[in-house]
Every structure is written in structure tokens, then in C-alpha cells.
C-alpha atoms as a PDB file:
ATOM      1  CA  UNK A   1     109.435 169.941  15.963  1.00  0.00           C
ATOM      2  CA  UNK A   2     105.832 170.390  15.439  1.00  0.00           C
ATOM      3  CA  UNK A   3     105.370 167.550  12.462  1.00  0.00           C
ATOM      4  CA  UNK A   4     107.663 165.018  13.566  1.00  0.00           C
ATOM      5  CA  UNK A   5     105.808 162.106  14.415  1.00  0.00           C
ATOM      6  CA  UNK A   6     108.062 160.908  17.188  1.00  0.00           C
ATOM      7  CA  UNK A   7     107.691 164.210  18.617  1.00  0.00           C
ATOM      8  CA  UNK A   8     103.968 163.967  18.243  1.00  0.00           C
ATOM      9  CA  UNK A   9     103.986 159.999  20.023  1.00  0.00           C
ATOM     10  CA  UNK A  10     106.314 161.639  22.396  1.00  0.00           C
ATOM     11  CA  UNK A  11     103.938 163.911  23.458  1.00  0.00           C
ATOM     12  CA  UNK A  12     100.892 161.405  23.090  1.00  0.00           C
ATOM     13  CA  UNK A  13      99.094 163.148  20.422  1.00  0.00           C
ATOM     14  CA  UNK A  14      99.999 159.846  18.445  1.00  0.00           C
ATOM     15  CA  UNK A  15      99.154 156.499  19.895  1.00  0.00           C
ATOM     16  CA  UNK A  16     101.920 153.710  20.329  1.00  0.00           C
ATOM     17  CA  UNK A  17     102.425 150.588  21.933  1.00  0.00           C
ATOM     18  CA  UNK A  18     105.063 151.139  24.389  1.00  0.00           C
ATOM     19  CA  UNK A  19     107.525 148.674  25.809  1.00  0.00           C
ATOM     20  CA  UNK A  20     109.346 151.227  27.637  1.00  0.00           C
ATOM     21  CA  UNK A  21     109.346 154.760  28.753  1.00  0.00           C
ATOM     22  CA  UNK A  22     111.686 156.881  31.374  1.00  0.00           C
ATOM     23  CA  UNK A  23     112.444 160.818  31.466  1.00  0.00           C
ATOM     24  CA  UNK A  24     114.208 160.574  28.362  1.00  0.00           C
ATOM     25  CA  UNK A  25     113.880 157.655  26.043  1.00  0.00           C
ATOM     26  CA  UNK A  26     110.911 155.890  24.561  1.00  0.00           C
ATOM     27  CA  UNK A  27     110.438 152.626  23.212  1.00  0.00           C
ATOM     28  CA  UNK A  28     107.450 150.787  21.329  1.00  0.00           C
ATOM     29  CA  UNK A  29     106.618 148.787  18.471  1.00  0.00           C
ATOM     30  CA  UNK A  30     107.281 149.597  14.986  1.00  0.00           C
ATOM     31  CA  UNK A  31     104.171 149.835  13.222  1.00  0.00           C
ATOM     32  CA  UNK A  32     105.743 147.837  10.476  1.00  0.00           C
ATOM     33  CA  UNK A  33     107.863 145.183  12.189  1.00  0.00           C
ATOM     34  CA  UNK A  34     110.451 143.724   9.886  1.00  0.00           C
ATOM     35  CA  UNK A  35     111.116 140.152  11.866  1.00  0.00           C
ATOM     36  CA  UNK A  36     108.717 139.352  14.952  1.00  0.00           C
ATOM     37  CA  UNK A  37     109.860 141.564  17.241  1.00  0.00           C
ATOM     38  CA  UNK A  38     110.764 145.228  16.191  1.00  0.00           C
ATOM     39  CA  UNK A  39     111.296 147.999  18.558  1.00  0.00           C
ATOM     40  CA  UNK A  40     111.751 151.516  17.992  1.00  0.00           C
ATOM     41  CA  UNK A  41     113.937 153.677  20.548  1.00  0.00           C
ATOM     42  CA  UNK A  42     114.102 157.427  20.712  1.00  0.00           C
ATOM     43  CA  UNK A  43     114.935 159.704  22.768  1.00  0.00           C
ATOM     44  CA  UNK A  44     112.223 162.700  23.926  1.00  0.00           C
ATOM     45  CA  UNK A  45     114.050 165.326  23.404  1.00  0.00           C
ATOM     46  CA  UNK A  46     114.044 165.923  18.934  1.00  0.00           C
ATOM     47  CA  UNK A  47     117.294 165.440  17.021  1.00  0.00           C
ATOM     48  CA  UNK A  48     117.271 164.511  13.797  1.00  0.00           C
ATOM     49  CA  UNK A  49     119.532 162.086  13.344  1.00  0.00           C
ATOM     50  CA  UNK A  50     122.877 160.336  13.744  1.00  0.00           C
ATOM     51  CA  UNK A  51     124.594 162.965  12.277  1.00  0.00           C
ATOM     52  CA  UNK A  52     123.479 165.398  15.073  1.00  0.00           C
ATOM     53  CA  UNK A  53     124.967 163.725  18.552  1.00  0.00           C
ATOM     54  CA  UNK A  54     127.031 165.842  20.009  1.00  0.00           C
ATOM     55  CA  UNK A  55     128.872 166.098  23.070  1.00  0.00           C
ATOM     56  CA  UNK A  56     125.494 167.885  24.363  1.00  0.00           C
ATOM     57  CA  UNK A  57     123.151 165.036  23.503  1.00  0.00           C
ATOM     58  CA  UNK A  58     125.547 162.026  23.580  1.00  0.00           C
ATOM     59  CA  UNK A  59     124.192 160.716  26.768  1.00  0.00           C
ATOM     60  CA  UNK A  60     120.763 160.227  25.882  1.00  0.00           C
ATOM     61  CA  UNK A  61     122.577 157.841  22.877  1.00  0.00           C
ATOM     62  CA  UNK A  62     124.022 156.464  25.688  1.00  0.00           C
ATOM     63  CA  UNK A  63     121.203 155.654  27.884  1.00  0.00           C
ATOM     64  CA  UNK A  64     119.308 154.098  24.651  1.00  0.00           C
ATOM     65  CA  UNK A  65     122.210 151.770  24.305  1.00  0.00           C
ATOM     66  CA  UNK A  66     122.103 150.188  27.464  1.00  0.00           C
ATOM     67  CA  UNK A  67     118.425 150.103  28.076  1.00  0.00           C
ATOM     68  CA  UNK A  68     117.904 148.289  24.551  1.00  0.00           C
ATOM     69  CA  UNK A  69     119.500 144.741  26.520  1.00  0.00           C
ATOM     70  CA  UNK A  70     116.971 145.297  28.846  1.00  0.00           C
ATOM     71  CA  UNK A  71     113.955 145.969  27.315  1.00  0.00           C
ATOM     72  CA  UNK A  72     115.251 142.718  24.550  1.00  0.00           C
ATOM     73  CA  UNK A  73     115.453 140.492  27.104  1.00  0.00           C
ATOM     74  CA  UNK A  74     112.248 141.324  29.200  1.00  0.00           C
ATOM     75  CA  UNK A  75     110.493 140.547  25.385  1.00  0.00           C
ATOM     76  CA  UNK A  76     112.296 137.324  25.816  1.00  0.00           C
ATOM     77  CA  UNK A  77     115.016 138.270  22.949  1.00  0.00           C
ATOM     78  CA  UNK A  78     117.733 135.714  24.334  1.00  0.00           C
ATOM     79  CA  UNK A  79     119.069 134.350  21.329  1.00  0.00           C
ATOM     80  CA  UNK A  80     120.505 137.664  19.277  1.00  0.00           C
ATOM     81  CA  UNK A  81     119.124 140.561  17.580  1.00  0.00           C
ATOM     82  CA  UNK A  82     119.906 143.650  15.364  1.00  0.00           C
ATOM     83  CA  UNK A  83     119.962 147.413  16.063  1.00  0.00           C
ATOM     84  CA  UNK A  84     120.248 149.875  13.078  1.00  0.00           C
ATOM     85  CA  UNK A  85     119.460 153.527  12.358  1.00  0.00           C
ATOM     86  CA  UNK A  86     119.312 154.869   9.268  1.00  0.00           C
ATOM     87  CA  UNK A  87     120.619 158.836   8.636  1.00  0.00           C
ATOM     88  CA  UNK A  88     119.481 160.834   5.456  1.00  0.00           C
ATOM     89  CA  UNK A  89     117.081 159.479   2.992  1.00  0.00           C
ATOM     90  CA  UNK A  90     119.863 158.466   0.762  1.00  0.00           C
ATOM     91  CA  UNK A  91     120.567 155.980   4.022  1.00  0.00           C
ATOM     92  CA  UNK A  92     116.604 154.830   4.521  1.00  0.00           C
ATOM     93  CA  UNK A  93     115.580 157.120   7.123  1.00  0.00           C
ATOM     94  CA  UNK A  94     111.979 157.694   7.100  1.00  0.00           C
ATOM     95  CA  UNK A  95     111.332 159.759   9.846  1.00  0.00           C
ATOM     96  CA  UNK A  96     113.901 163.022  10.705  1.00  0.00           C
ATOM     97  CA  UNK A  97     113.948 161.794  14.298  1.00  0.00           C
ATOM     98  CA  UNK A  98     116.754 159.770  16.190  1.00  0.00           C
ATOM     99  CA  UNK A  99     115.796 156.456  16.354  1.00  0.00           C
ATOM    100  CA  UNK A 100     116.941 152.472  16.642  1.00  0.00           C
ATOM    101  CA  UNK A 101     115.175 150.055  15.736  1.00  0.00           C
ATOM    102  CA  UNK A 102     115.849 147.175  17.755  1.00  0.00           C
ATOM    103  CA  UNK A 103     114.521 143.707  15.831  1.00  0.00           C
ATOM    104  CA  UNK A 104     115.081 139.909  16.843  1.00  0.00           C
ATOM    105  CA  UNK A 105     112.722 136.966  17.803  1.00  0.00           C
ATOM    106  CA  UNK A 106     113.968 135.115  14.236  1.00  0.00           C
ATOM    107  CA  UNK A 107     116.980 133.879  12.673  1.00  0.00           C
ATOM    108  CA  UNK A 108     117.912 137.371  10.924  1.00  0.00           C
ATOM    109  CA  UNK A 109     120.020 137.487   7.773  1.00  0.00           C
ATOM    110  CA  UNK A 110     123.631 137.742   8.087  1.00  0.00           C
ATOM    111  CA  UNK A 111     123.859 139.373   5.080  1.00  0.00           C
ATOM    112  CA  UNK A 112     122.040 142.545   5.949  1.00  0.00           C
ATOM    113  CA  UNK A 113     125.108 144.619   7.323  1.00  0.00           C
END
């Protein structure tokens, strides 16, 4: 997608500032962290949101989901944290890119989710 601005990080037409980055995923930090530490996770490759895994992208979800312990704990995230993604604008998503936001390093509100 030529406006997304994932796709556009992605291809590092946008600056970030990456935690983590492999053949198929990327992580870095939100640009407007909601606790004190908030990652975002993609994967490279564009879908546009939750409601497009299939059985044809469903292990790049996969590989997001067990990287994010990882890439937590190496920020020192040992006592909990939260990952969300929003689908549709009705649901909060911003940008019509997969993504997880990954956020900890504070005593989060349980009544969030």
C-alpha cells in the first residue's frame, strides 16, 4: 500500500525507533506511548487488519505473538503488560495496518478490557 505509514516505516521512508526487526515483523516505539513503555508490532508484509488473517498470513500473527515476550522482557517488562489491536475505526484503529501495541512498565488499569 503506497500511503500506509507502516508500509512507508517498513520500507524506511519513515523514521522509527526500533526495538526489533527480523524478515517479517517489526517492532518500535509508538510515537504516542500510552503508559511508559509502548511498542508497536507489525508485520512487513501489509494487511489491514484483524479481520484479514487468514490461513495464508496466520503465521506471521504467530511469530508476532511469541516474539512480543521477548522483546518485553529485553525492555525489562517483568512485572505484566497489555497487548491490544484495534480493527475498524468504529474499534479505534488509526492506521489500516496490522498492528499490536504492546504497553507495560506501570501499573495499567484493570478496567480497560
Amino acid at each position: 500500500m503506497n500511503d500506509c505509514i507502516f508500509c512507508k516505516i517498513v520500507k524506511g521512508e519513515l523514521p522509527s525507533r526500533k526495538v526489533y526487526e527480523d524478515d517479517d515483523i517489526l517492532a518500535f516505539h509508538d510515537i504516542y506511548p500510552r503508559a511508559d513503555t509502548h511498542i508497536v508490532f507489525i508485520p512487513k508484509s501489509h494487511i489491514s487488519s484483524a479481520d484479514h488473517i487468514d490461513e495464508g498470513n496466520v503465521g506471521v500473527v504467530a511469530k508476532i505473538f511469541a516474539t512480543i515476550p521477548g522483546v518485553m522482557k529485553e525492555l525489562e517488562i517483568t512485572n505484566g503488560y497489555r497487548v491490544v489491536t484495534n480493527v475498524g475505526e468504529d474499534g479505534g484503529q488509526t492506521v489500516g495496518h496490522l498492528h499490536f501495541h504492546a504497553i507495560g512498565g506501570n501499573k495499567l488499569k484493570a478496567d480497560f478490557c
